[in-house]
N, C-alpha and C. Protein backbone atom coordinates (compact mmCIF):
# COMPACT_ATOMS: atom_id res chain seq x y z
N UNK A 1 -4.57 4.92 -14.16
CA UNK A 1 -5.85 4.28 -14.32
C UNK A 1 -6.94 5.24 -13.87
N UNK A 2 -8.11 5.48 -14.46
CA UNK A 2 -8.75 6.43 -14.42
C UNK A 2 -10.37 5.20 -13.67
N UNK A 3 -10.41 5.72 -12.50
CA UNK A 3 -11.94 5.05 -11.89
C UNK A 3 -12.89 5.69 -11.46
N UNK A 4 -13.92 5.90 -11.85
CA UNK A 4 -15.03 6.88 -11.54
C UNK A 4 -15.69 6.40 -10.22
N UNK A 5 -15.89 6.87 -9.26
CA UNK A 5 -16.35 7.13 -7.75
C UNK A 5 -17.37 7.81 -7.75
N UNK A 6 -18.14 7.32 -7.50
CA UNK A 6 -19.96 7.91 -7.26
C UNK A 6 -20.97 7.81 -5.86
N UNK A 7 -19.86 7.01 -5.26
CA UNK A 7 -20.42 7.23 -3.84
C UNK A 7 -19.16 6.64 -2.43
N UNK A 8 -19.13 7.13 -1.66
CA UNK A 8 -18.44 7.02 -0.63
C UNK A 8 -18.74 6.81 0.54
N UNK A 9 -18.71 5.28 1.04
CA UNK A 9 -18.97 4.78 2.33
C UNK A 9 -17.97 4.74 3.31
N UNK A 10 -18.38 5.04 4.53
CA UNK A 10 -17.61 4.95 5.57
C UNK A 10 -17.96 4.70 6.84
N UNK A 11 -17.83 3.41 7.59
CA UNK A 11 -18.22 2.75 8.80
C UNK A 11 -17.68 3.93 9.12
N UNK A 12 -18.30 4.00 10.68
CA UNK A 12 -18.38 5.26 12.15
C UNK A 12 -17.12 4.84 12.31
N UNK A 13 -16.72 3.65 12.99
CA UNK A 13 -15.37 3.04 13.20
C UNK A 13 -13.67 3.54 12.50
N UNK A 14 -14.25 3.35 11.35
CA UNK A 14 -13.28 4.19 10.31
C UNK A 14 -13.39 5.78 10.28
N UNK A 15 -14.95 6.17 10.19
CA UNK A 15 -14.71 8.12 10.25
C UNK A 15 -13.80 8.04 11.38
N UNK A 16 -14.14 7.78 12.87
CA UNK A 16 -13.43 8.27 14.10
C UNK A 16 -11.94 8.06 14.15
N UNK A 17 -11.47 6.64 13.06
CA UNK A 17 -10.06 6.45 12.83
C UNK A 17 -9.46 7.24 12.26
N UNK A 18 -9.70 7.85 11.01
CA UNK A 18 -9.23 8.83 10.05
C UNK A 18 -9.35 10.19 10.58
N UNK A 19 -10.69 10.58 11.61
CA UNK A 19 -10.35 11.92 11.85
C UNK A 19 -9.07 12.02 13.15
N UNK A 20 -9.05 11.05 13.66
CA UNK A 20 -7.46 11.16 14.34
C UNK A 20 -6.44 11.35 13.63
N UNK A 21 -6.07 10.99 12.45
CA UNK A 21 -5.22 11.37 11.88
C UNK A 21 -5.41 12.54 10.85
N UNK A 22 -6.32 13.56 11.15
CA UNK A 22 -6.60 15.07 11.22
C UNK A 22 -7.41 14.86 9.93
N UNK A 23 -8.24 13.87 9.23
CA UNK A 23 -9.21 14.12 8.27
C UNK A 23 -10.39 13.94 8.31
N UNK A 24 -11.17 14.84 8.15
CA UNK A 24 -12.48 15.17 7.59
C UNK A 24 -13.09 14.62 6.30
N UNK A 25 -14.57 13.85 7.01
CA UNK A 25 -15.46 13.56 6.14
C UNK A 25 -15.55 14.04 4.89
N UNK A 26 -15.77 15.42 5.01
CA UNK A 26 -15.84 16.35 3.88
C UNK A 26 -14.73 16.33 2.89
N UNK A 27 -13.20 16.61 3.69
CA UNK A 27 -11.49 16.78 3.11
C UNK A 27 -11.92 14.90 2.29
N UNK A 28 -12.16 14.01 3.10
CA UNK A 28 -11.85 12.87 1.93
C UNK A 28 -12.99 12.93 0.76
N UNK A 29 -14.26 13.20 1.07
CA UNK A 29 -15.04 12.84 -0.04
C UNK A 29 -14.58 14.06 -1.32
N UNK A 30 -13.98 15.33 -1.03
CA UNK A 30 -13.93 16.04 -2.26
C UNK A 30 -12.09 15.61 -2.35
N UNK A 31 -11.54 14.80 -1.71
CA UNK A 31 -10.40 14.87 -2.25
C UNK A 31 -10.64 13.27 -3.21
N UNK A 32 -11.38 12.71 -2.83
CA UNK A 32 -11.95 11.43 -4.31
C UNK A 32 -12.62 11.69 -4.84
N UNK A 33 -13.47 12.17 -4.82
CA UNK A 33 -14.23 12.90 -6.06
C UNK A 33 -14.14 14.13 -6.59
N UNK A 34 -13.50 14.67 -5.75
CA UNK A 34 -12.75 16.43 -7.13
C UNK A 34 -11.50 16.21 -7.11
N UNK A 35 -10.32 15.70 -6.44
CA UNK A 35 -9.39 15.83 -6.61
C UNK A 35 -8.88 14.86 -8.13
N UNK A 36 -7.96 14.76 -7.96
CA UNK A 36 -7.35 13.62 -9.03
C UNK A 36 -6.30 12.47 -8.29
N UNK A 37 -7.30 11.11 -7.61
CA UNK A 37 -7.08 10.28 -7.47
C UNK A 37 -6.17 9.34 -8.25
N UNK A 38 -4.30 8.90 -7.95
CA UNK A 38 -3.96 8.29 -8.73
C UNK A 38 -3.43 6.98 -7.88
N UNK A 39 -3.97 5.96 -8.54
CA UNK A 39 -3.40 4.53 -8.03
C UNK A 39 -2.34 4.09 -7.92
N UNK A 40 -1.52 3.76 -6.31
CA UNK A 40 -0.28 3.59 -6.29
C UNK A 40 -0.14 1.92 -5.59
N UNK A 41 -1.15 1.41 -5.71
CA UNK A 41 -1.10 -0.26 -5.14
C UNK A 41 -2.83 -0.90 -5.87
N UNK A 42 -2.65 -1.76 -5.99
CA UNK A 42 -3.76 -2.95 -6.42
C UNK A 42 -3.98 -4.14 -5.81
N UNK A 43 -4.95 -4.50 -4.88
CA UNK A 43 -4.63 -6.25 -5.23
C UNK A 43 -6.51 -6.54 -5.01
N UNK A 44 -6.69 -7.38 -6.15
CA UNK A 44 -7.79 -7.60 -6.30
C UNK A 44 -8.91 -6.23 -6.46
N UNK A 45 -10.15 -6.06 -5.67
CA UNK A 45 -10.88 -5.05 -5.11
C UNK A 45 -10.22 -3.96 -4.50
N UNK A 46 -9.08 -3.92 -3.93
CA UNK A 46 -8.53 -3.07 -2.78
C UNK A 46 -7.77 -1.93 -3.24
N UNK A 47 -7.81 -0.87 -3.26
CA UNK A 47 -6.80 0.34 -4.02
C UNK A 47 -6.20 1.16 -2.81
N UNK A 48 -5.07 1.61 -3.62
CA UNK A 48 -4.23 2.08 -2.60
C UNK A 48 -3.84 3.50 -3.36
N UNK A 49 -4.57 5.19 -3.16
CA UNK A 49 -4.76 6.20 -3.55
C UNK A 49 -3.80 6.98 -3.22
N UNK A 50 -3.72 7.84 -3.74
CA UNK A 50 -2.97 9.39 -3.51
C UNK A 50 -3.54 10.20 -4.70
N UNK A 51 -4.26 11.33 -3.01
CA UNK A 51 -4.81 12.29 -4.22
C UNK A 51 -4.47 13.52 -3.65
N UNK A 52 -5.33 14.86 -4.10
CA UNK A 52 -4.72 15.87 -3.71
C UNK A 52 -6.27 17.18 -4.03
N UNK A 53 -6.77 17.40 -2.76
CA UNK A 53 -7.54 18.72 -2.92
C UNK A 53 -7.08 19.77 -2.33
N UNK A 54 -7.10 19.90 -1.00
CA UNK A 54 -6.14 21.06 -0.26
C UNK A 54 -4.46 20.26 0.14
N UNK A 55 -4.37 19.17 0.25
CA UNK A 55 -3.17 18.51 1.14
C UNK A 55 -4.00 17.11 -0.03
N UNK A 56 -1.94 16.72 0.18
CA UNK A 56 -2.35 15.42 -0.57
C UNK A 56 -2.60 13.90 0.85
N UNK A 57 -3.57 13.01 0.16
CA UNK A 57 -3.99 12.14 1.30
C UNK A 57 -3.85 10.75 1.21
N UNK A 58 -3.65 10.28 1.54
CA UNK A 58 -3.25 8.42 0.87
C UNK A 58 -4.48 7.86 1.37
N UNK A 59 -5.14 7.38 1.03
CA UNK A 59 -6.78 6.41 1.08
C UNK A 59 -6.47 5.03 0.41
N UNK A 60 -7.01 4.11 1.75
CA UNK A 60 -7.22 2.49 0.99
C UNK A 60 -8.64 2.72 1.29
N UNK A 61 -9.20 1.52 0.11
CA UNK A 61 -10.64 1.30 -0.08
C UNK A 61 -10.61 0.38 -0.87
N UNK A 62 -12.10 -0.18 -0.45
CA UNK A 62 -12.67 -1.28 -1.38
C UNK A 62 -13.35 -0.79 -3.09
N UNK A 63 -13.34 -1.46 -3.96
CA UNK A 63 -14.01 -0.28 -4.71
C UNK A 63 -14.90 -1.59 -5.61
N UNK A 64 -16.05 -1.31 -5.18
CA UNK A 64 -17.46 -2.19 -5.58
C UNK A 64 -17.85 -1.89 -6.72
N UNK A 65 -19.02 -2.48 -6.99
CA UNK A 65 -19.78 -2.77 -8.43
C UNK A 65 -20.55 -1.36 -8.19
N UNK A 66 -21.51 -0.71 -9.12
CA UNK A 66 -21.50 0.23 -8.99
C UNK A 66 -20.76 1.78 -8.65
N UNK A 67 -19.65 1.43 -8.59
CA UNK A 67 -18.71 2.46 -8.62
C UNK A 67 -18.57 3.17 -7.19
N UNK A 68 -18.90 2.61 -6.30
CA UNK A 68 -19.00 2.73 -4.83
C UNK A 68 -16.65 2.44 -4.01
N UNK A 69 -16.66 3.58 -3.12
CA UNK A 69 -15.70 3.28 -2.30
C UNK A 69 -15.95 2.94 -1.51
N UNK A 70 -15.75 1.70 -0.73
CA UNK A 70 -15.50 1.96 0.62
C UNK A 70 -14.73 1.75 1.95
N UNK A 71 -14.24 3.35 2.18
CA UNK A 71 -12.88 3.44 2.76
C UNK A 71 -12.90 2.64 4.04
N UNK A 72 -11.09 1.99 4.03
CA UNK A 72 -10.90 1.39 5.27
C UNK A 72 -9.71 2.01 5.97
N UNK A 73 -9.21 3.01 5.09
CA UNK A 73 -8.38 4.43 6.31
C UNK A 73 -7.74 5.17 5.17
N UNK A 74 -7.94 6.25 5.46
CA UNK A 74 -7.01 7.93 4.96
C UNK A 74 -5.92 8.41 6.20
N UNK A 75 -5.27 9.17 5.74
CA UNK A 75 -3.89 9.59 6.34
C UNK A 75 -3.12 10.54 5.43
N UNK A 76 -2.82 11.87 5.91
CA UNK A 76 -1.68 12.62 5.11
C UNK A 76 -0.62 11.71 4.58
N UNK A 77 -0.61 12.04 3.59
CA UNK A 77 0.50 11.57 2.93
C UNK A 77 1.67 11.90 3.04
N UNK A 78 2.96 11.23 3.19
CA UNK A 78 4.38 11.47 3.23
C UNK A 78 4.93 12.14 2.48
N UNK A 79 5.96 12.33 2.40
CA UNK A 79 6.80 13.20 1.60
C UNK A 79 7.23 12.14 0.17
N UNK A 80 7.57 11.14 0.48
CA UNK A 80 8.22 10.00 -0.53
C UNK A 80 6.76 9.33 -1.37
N UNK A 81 5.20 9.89 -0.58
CA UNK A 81 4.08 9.76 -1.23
C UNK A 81 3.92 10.56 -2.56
N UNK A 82 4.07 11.79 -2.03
CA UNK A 82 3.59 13.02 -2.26
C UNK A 82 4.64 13.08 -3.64
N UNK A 83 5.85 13.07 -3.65
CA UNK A 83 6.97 12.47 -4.68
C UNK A 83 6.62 11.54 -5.80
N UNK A 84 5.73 10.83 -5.46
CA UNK A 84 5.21 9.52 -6.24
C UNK A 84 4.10 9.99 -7.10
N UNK A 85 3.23 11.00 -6.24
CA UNK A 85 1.92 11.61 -6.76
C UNK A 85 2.53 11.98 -7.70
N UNK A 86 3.50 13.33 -7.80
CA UNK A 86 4.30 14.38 -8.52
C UNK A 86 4.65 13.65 -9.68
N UNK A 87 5.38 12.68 -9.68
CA UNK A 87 6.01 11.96 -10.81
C UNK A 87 5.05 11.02 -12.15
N UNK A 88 3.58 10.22 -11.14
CA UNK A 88 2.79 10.00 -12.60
C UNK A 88 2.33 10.95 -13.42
């Protein structure tokens, strides 16, 4: 499924969560908007990502009207992720 992302929100709460698990502001916004984001969960509004700019990253987010994300946590992705990316 192909979804165009045009802007990327992120409560303080969530940056300080995600950069514990070693990611950068910067590493997520060009890994959803330059990388190639592919959808590996759905329910309703809520997506469940794996993408890949330098390191591949698993991102949940809300994804609004206007074409807006907004993330509620990133995390390196696993090996059995990263497998999943490989295969769509």
């Amino acid at each position: 499924m192909l979804m165009k992302i045009d802007k990327i929100l992120v409560e303080e709460t969530i940056q300080e969560h995600i950069l514990r698990h070693g990611i950068r502001r910067e590493e997520l916004e060009n890994a959803l908007l330059e990388g190639k984001p592919k959808v590996i969960g759905r329910k309703d509004n809520r997506y469940k990502v794996i993408t890949h700019y330098n390191r591949h990253i698993t991102v949940i987010f809300d994804y609004e009207q206007y074409n807006i994300a907004i993330v509620k946590t990133a995390y390196p992705s696993d090996d059995s992720q990263i497998r999943r990316y490989k295969k769509k």
